[in-house]
C-alpha atoms as a PDB file:
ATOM      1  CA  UNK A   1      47.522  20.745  -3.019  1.00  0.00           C
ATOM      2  CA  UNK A   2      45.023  18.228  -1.911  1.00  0.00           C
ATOM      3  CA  UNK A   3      42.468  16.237  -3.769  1.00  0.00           C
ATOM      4  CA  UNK A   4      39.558  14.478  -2.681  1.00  0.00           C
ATOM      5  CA  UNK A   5      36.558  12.397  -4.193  1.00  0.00           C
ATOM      6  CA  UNK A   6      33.611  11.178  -3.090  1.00  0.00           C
ATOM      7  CA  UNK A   7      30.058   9.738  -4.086  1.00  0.00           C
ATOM      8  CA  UNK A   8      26.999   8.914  -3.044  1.00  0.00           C
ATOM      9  CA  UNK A   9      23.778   7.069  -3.895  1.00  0.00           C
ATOM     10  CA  UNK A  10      20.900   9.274  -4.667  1.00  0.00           C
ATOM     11  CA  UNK A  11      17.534   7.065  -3.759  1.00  0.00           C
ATOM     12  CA  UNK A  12      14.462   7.830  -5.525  1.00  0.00           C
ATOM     13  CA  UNK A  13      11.461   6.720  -3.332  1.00  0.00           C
ATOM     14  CA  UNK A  14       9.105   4.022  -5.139  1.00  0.00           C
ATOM     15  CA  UNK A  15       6.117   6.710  -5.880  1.00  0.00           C
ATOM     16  CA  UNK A  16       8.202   9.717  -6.842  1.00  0.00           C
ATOM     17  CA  UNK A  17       7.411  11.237  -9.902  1.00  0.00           C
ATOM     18  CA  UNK A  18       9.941  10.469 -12.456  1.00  0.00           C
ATOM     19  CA  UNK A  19      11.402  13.199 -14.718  1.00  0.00           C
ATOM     20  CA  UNK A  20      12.241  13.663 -18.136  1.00  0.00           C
ATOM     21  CA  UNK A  21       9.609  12.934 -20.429  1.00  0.00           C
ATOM     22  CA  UNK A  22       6.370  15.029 -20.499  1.00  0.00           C
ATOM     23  CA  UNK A  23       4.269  11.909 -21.615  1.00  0.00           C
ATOM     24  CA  UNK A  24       6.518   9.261 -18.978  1.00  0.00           C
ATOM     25  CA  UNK A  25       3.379   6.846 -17.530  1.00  0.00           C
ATOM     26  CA  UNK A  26       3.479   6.371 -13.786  1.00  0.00           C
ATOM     27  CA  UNK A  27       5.759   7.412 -11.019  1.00  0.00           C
ATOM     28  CA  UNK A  28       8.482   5.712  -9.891  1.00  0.00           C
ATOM     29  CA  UNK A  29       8.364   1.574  -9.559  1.00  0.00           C
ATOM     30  CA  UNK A  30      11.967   0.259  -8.422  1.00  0.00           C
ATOM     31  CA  UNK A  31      15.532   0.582  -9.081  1.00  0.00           C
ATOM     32  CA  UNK A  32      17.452  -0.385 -12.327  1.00  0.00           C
ATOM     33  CA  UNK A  33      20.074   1.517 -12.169  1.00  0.00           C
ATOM     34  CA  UNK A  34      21.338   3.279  -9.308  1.00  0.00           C
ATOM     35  CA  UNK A  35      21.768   7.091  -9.137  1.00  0.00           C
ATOM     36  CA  UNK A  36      24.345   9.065  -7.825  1.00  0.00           C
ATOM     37  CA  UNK A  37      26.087  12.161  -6.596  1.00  0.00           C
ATOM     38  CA  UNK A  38      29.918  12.256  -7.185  1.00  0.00           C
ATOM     39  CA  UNK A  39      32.289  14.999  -6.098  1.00  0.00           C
ATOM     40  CA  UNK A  40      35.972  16.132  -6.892  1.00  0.00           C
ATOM     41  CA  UNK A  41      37.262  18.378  -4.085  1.00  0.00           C
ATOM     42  CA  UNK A  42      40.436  20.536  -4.406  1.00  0.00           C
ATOM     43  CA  UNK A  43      42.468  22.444  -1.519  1.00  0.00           C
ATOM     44  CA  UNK A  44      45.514  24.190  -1.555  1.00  0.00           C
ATOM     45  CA  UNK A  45      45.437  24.748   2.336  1.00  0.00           C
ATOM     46  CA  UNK A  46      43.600  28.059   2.578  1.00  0.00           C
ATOM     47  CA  UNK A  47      40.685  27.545   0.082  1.00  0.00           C
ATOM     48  CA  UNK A  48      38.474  24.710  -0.748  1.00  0.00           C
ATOM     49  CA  UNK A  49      36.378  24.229  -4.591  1.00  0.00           C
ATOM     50  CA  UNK A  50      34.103  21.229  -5.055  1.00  0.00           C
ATOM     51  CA  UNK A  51      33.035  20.085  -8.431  1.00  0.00           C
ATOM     52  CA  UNK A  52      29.863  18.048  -8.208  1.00  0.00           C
ATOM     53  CA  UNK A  53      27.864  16.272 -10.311  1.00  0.00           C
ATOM     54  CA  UNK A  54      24.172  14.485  -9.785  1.00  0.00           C
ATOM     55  CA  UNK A  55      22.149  11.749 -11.955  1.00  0.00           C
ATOM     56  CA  UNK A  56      19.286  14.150 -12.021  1.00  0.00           C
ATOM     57  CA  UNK A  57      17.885  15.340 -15.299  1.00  0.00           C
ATOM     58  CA  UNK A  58      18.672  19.359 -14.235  1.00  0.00           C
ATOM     59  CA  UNK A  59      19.895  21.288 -11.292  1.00  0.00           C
ATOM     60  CA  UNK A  60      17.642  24.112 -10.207  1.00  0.00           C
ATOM     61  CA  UNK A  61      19.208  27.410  -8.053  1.00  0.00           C
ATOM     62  CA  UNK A  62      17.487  26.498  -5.395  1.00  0.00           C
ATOM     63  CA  UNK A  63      19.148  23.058  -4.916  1.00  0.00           C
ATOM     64  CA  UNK A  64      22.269  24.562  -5.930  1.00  0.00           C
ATOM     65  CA  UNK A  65      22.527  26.901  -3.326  1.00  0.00           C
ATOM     66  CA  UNK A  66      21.732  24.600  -0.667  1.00  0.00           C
ATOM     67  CA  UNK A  67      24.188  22.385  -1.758  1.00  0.00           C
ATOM     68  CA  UNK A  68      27.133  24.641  -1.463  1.00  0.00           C
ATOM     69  CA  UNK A  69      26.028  25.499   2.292  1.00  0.00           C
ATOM     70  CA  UNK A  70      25.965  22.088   2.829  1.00  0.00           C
ATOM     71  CA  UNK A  71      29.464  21.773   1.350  1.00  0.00           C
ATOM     72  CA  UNK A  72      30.975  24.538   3.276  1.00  0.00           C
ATOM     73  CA  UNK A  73      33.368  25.365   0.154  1.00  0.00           C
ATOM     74  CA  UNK A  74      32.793  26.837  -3.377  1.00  0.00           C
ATOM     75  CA  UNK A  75      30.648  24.486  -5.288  1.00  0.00           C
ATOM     76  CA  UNK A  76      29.732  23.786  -9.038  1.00  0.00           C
ATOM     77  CA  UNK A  77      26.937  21.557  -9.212  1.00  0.00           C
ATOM     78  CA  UNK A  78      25.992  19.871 -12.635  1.00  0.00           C
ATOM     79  CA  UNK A  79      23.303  17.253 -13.777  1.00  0.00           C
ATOM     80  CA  UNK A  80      24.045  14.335 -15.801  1.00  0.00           C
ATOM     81  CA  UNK A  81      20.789  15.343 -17.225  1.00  0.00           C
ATOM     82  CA  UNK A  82      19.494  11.770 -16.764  1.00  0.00           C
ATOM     83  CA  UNK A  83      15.784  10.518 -18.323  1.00  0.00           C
ATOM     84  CA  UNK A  84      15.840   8.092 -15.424  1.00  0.00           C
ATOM     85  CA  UNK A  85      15.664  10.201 -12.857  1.00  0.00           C
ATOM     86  CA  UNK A  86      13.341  11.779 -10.301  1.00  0.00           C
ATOM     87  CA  UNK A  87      10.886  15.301 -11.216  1.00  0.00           C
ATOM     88  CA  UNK A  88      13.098  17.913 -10.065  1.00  0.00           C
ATOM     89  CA  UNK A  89      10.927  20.594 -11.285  1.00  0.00           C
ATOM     90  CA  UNK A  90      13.075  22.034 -14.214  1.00  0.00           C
ATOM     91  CA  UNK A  91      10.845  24.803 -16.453  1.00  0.00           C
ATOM     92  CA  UNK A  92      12.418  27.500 -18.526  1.00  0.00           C
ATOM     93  CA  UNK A  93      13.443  30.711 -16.031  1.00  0.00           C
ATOM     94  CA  UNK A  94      13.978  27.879 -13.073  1.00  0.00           C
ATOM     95  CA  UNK A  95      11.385  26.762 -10.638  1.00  0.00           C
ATOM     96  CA  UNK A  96      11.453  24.911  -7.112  1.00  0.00           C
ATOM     97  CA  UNK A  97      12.778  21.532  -6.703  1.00  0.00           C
ATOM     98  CA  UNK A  98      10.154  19.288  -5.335  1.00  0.00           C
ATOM     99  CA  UNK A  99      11.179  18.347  -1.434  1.00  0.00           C
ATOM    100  CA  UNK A 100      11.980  14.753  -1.713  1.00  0.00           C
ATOM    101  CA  UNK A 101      15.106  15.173  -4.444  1.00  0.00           C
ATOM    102  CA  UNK A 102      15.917  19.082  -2.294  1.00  0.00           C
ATOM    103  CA  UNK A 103      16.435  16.360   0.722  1.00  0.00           C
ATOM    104  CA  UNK A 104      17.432  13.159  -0.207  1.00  0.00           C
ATOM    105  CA  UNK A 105      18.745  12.303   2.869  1.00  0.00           C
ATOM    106  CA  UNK A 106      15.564  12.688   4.877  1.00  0.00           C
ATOM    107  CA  UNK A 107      13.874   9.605   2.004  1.00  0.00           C
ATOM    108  CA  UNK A 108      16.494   7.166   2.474  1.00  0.00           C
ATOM    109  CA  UNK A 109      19.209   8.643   0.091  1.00  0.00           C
ATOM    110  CA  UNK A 110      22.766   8.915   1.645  1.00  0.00           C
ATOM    111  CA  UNK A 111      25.330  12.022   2.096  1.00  0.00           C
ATOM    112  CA  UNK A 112      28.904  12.196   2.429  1.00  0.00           C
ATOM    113  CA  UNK A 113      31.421  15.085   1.962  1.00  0.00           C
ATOM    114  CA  UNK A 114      34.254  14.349  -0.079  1.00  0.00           C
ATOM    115  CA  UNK A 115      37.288  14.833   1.570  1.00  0.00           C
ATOM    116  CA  UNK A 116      39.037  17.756   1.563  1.00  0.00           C
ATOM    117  CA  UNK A 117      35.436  19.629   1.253  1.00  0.00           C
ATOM    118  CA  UNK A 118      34.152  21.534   4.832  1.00  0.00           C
ATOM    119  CA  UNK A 119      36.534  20.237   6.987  1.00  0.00           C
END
């Protein structure tokens, strides 16, 4: 059996609309604290299961799913469920996650696969 970890900072564009609080004032202004994505990866040589978790205040299907085809293995993606994080769109019965958290990698954020995950 193999193991693996990995992480990666998740950047939230000065701008964005920041997430969870309905009466938060103004989008965001900066970095405090950095965000991130982590990852624990297990393999026992055939299959591959990654266990992933994001600083973002929810995780919607729709950025789930993408996620594990970006993986390439089984994937369980969780939230931290931050209130310093970006919109992601979270409403009762799930909803789309706005484009700049769905590809954080296209607004500066970075992406690595942990080892031991898609290879």
């Amino acid at each position: 059996m193999s193991v693996g970890y990995g992480s990666a900072g998740l950047t939230v564009p000065e701008g964005m609309p920041m997430g969870g609080y309905l009466d938060r004032q103004g989008p965001s202004a900066g970095t405090l604290d950095p965000l991130e994505v982590s990852a624990v990866t297990w393999s026992d040589g055939e299959r591959r299961f990654a266990l992933a978790v994001a600083d973002l205040v929810c995780v919607n299907d729709d950025l789930a799913e993408r996620a594990r085809r970006a993986a390439g293995c089984e994937l369980w993606l969780a939230a931290t469920h931050t209130h310093a994080g970006p919109e992601t769109g979270c409403v009762p019965g799930g909803g789309p996650t706005p484009r700049a958290v769905a590809r954080p990698g296209r607004r500066g954020g970075s992406h690595r696969r942990p080892q031991g995950c898609g290879q």
